[in-house]
N, C-alpha and C. Protein backbone atom coordinates (compact mmCIF):
# COMPACT_ATOMS: atom_id res chain seq x y z
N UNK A 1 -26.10 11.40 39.43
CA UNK A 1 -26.47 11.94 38.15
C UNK A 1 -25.57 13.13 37.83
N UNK A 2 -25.19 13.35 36.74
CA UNK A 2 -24.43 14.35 36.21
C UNK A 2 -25.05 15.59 35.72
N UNK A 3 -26.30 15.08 35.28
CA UNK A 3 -26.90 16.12 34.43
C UNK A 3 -26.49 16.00 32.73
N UNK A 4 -26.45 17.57 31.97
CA UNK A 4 -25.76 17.82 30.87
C UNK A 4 -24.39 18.00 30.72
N UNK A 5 -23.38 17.47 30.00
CA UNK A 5 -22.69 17.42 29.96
C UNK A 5 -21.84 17.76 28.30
N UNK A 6 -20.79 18.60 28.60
CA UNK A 6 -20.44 18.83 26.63
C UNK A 6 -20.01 17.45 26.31
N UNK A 7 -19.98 17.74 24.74
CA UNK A 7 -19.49 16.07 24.63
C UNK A 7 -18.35 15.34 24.98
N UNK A 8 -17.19 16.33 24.70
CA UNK A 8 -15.92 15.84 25.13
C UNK A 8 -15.95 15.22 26.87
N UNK A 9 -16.47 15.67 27.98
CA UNK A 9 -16.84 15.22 28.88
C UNK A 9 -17.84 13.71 29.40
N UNK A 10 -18.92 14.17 27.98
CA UNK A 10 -19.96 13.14 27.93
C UNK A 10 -18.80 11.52 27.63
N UNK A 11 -18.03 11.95 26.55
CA UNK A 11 -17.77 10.43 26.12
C UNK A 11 -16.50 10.03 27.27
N UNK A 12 -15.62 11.05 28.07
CA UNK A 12 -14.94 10.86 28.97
C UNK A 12 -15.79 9.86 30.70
N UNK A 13 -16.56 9.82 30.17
CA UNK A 13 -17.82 9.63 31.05
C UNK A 13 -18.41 7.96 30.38
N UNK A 14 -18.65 7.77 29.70
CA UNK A 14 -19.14 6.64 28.50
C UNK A 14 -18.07 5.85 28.63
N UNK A 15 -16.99 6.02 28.83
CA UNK A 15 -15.78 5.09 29.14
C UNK A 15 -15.81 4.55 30.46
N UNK A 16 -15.96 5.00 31.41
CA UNK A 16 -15.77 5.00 32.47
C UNK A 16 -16.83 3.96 33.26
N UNK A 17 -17.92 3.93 32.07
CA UNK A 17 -18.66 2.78 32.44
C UNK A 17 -18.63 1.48 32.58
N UNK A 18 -19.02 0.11 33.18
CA UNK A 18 -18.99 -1.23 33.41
C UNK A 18 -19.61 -1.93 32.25
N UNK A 19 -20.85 -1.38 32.23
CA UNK A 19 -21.94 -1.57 31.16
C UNK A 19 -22.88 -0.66 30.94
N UNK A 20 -24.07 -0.81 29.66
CA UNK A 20 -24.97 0.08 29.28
C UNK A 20 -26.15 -1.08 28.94
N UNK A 21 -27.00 -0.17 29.70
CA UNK A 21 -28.84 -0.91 30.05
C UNK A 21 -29.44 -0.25 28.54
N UNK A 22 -30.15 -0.84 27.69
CA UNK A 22 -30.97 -0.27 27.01
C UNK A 22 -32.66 -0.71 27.04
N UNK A 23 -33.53 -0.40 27.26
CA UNK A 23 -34.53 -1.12 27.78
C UNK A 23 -35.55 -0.01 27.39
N UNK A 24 -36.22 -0.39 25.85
CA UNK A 24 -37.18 0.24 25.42
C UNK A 24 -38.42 -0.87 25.53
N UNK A 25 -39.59 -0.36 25.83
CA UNK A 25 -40.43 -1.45 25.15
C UNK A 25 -41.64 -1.19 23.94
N UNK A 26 -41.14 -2.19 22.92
CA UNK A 26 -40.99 -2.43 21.26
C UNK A 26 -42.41 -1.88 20.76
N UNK A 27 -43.54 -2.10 22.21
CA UNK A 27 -44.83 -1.29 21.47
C UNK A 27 -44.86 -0.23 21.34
N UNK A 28 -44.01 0.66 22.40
CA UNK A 28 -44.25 2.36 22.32
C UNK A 28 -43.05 2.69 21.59
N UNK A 29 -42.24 2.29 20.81
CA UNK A 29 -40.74 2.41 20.72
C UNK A 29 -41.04 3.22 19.13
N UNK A 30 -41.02 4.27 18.92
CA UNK A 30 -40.63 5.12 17.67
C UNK A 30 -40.51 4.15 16.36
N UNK A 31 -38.81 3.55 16.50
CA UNK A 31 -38.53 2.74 16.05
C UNK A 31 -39.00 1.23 15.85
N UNK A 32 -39.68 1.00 16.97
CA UNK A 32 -39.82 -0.65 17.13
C UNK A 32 -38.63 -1.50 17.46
N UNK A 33 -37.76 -1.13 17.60
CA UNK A 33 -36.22 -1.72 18.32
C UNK A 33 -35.60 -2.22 17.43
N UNK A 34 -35.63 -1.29 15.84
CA UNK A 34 -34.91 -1.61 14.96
C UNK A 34 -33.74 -1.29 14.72
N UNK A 35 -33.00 0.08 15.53
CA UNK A 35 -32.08 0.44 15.37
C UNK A 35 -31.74 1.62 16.60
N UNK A 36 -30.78 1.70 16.92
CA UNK A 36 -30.30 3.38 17.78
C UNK A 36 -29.14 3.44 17.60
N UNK A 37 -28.70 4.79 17.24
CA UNK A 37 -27.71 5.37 17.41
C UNK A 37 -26.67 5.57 18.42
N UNK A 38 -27.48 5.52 19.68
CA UNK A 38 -26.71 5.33 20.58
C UNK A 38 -25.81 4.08 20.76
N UNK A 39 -26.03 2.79 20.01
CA UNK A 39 -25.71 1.53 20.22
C UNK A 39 -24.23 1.81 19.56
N UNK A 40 -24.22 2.43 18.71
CA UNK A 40 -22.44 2.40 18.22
C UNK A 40 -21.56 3.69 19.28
N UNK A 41 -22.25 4.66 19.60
CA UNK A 41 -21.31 5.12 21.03
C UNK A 41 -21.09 4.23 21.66
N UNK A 42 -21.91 3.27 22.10
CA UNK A 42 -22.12 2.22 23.27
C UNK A 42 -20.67 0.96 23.10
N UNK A 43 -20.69 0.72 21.72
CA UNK A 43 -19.73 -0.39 21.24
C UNK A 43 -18.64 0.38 21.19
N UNK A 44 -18.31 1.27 20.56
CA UNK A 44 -16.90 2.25 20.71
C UNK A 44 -16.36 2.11 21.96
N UNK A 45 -16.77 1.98 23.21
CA UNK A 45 -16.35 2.04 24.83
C UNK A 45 -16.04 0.16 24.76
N UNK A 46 -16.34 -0.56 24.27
CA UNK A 46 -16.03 -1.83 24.24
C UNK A 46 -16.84 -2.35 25.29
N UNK A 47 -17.50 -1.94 25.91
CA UNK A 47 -18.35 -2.19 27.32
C UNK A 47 -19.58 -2.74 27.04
N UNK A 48 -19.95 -4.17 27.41
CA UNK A 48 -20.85 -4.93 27.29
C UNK A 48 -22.71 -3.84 27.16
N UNK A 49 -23.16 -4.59 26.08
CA UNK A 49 -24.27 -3.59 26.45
C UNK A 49 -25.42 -4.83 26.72
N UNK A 50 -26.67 -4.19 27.70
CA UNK A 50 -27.50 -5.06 27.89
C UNK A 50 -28.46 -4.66 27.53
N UNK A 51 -29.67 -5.38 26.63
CA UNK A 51 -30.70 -4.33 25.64
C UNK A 51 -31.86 -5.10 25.58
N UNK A 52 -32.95 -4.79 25.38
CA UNK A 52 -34.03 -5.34 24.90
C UNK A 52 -33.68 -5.60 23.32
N UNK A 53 -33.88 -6.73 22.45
CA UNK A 53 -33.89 -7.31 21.27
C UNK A 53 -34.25 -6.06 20.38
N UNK A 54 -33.15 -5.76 19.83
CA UNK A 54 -32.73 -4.86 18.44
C UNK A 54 -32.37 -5.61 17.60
N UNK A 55 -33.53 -5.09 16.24
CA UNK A 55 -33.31 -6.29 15.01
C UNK A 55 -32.19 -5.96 14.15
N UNK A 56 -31.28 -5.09 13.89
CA UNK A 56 -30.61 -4.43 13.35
C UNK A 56 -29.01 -5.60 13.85
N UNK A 57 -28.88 -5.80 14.97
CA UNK A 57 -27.60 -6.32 15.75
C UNK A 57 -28.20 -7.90 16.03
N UNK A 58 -29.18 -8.44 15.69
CA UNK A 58 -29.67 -9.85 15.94
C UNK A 58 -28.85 -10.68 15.40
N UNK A 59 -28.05 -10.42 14.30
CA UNK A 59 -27.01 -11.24 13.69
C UNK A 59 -25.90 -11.28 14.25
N UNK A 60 -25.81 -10.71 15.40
CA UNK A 60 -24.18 -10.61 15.80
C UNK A 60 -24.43 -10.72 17.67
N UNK A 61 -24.56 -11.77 18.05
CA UNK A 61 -24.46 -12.21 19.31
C UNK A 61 -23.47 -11.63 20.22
N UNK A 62 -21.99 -11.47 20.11
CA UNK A 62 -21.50 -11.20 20.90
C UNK A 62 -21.52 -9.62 20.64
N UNK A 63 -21.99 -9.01 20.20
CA UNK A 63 -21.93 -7.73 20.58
C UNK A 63 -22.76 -7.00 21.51
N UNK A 64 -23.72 -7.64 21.97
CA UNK A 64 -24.93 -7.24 22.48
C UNK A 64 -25.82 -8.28 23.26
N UNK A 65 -25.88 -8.11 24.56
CA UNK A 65 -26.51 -9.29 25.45
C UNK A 65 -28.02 -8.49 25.30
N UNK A 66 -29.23 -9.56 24.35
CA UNK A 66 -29.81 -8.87 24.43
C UNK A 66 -31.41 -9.98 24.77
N UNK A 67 -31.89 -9.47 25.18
CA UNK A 67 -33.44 -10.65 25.14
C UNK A 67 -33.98 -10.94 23.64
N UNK A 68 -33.83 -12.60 23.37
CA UNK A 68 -34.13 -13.21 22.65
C UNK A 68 -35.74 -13.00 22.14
N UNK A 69 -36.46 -12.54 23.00
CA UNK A 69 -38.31 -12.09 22.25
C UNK A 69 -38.25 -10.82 22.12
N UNK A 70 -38.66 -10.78 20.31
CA UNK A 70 -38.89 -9.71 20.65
C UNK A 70 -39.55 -8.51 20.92
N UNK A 71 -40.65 -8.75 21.23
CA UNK A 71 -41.89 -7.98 21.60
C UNK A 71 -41.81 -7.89 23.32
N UNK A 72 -40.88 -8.61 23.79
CA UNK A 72 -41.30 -9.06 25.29
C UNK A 72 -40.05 -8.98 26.12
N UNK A 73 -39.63 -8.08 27.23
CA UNK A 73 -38.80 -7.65 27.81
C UNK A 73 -39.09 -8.45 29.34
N UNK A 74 -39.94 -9.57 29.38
CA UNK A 74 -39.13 -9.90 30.58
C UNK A 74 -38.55 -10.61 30.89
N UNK A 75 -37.58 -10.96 30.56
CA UNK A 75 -35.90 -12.10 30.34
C UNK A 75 -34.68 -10.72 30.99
N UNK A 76 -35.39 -9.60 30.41
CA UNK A 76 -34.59 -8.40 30.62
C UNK A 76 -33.71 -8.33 31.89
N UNK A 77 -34.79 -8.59 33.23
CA UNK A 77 -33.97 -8.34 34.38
C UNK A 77 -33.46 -9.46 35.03
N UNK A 78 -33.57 -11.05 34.37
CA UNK A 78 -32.61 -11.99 34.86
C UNK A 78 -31.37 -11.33 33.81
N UNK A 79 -31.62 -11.28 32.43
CA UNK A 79 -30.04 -10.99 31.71
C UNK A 79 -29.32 -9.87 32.44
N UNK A 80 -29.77 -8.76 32.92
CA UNK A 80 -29.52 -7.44 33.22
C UNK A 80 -28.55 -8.63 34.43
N UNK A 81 -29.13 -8.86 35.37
CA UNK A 81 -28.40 -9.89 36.61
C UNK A 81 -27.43 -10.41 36.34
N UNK A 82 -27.37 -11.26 35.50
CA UNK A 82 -26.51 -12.67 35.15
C UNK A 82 -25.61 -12.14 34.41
N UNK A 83 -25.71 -10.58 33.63
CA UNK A 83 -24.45 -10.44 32.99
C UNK A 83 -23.50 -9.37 33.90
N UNK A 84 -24.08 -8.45 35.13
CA UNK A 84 -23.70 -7.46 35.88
C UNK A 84 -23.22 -8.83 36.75
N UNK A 85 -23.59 -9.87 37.20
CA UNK A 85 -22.65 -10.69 38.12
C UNK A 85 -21.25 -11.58 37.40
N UNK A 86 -21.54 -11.21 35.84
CA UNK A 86 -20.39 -11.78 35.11
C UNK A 86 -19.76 -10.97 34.27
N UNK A 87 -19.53 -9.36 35.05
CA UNK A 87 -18.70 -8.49 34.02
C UNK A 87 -17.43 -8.96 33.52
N UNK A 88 -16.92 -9.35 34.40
CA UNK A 88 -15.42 -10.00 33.81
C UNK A 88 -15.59 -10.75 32.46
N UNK A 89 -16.64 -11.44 32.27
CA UNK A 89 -16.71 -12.53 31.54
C UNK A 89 -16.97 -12.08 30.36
N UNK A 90 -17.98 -10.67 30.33
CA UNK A 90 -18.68 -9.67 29.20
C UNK A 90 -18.01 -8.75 28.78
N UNK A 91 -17.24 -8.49 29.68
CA UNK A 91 -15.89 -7.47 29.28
C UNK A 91 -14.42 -8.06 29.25
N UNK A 92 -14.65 -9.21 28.54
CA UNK A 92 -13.12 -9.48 28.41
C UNK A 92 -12.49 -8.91 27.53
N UNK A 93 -11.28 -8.99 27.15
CA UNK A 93 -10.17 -8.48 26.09
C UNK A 93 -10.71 -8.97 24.91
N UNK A 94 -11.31 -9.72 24.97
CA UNK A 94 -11.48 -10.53 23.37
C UNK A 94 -13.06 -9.45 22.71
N UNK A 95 -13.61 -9.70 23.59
CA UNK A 95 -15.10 -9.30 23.54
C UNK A 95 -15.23 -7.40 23.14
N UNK A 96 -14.61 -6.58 24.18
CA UNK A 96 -14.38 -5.32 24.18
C UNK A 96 -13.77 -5.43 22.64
N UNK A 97 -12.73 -5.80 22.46
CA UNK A 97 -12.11 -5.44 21.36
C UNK A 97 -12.40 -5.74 19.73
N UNK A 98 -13.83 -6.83 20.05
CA UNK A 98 -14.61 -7.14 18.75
C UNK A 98 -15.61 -5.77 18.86
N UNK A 99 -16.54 -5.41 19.56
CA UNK A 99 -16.88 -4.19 19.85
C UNK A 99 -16.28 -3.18 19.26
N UNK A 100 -15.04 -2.70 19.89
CA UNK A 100 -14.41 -1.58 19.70
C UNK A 100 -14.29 -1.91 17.89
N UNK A 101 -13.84 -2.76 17.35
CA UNK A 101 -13.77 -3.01 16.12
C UNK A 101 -15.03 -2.74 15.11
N UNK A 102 -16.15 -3.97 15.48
CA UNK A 102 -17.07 -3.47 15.05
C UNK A 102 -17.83 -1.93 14.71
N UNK A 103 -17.51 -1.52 15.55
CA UNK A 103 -17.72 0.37 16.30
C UNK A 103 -17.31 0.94 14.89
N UNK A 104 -15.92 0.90 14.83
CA UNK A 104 -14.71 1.49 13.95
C UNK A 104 -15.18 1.30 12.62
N UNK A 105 -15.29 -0.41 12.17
CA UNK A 105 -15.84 -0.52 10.94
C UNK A 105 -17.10 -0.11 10.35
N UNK A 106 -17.74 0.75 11.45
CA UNK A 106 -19.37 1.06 11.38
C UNK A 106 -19.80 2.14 11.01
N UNK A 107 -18.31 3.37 11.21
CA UNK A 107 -18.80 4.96 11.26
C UNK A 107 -19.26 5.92 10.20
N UNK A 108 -20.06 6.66 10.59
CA UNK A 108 -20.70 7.17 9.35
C UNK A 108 -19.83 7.07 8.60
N UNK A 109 -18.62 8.01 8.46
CA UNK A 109 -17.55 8.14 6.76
C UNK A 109 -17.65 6.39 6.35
N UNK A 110 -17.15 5.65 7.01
CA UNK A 110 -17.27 4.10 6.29
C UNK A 110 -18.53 3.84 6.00
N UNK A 111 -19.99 4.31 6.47
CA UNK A 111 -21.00 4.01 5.92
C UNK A 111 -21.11 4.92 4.48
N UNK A 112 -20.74 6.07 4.48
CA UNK A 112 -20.56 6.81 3.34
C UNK A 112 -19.55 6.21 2.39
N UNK A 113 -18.61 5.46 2.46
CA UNK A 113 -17.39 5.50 1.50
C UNK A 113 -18.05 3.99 0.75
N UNK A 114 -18.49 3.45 1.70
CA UNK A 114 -19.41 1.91 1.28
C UNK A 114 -20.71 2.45 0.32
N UNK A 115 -21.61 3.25 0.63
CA UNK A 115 -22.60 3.54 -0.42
C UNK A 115 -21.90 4.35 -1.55
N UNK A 116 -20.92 5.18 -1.61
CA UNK A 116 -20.06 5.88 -2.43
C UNK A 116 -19.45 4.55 -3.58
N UNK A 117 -18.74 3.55 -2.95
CA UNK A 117 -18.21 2.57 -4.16
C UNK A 117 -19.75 2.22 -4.56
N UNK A 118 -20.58 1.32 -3.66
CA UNK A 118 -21.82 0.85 -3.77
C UNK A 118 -22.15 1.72 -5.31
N UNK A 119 -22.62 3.07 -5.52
CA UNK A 119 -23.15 3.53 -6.55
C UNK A 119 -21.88 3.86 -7.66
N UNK A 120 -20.54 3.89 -7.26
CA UNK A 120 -19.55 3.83 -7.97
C UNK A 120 -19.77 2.44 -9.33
N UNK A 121 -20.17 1.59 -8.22
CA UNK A 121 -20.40 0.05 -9.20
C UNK A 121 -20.97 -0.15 -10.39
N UNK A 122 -22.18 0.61 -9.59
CA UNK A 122 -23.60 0.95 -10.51
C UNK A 122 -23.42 1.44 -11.81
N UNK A 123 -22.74 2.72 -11.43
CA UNK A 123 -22.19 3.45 -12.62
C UNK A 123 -21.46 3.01 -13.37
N UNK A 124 -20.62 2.17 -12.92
CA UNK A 124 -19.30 1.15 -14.09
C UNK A 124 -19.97 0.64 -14.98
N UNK A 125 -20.85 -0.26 -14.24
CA UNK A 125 -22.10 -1.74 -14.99
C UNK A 125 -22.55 -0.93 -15.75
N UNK A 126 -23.28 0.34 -15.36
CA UNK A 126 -24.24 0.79 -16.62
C UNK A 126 -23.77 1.31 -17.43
N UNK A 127 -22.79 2.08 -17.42
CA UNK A 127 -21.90 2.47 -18.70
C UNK A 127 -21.27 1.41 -19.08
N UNK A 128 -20.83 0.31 -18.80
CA UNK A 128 -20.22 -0.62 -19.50
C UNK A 128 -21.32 -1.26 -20.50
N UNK A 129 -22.72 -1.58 -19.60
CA UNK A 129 -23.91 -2.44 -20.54
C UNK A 129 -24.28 -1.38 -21.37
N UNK A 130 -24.17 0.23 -21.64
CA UNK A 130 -24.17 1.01 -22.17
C UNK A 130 -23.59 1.12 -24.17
N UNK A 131 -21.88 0.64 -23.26
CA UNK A 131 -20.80 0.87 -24.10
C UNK A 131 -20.56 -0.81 -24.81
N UNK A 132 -21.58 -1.72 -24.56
CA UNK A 132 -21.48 -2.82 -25.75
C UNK A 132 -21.89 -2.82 -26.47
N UNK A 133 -20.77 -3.25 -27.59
CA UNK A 133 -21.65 -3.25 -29.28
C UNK A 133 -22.19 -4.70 -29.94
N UNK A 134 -23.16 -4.70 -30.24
CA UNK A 134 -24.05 -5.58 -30.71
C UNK A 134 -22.99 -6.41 -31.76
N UNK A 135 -22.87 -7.54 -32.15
CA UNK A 135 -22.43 -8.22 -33.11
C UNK A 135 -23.64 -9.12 -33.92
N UNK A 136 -23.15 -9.21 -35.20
CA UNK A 136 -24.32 -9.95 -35.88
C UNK A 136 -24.30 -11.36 -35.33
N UNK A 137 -25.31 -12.16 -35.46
CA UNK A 137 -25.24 -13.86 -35.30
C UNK A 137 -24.78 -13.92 -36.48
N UNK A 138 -24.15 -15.40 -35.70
CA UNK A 138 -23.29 -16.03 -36.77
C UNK A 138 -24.18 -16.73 -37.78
């Protein structure tokens, strides 16, 4: 165990890992295993993560080895097994680097610059349905 660590150390550390365990269970869970923050540090390292079923990443299989029920975590410690005896296979070049990608395309400023056009749009449409002029029928 390390303890606390500053961040620049922390994420020097987050690299250095094989994989990352996430293992909440969904009744006591704040969230309900809809989302964590930690999951995009986790993908930035390209390093396979192994999780109890987060509904947020359910659409995207290879990013996340995660148990298919989701109220019910015990699949958890055969997957936890079967993917720590097949790191090679979970951390390949192909896999890490959809991760690392995903990660990149995910970060707050791109979540900001996406709701930024998002209401940019808004504003076009409504001043445009604004700025039409009525014509008589023919």
């Amino acid at each position: 165990m390390l303890g606390v660590l500053k961040t620049g150390d922390l994420a020097k550390e987050l690299n250095k890992m094989d994989a990352f365990l996430i293992c909440y269970d969904i009744q006591l869970d704040q969230s309900k295993g809809t989302n964590y923050h930690k999951v995009m540090e986790y993908l930035s390292t390209g390093k396979v993560i192994i999780s109890n079923n987060i509904t947020t990443y359910s659409g995207y299989p290879g990013l996340i080895r995660m148990t298919a029920e989701r109220t019910d975590n015990k699949m958890l410690p055969e997957l936890f097994r079967e993917t720590i005896k097949n790191l090679e296979k979970w951390n390949a070049d192909d896999l890490v680097d959809q991760r690392k990608s995903f990660a990149r395309n995910n970060t707050y400023q791109k979540q900001i610059e996406r709701i930024d056009n998002y209401i940019m749009d808004l504003l076009k449409s409504h001043s445009y349905q604004s700025n039409k002029t009525l014509t008589p029928e023919s």
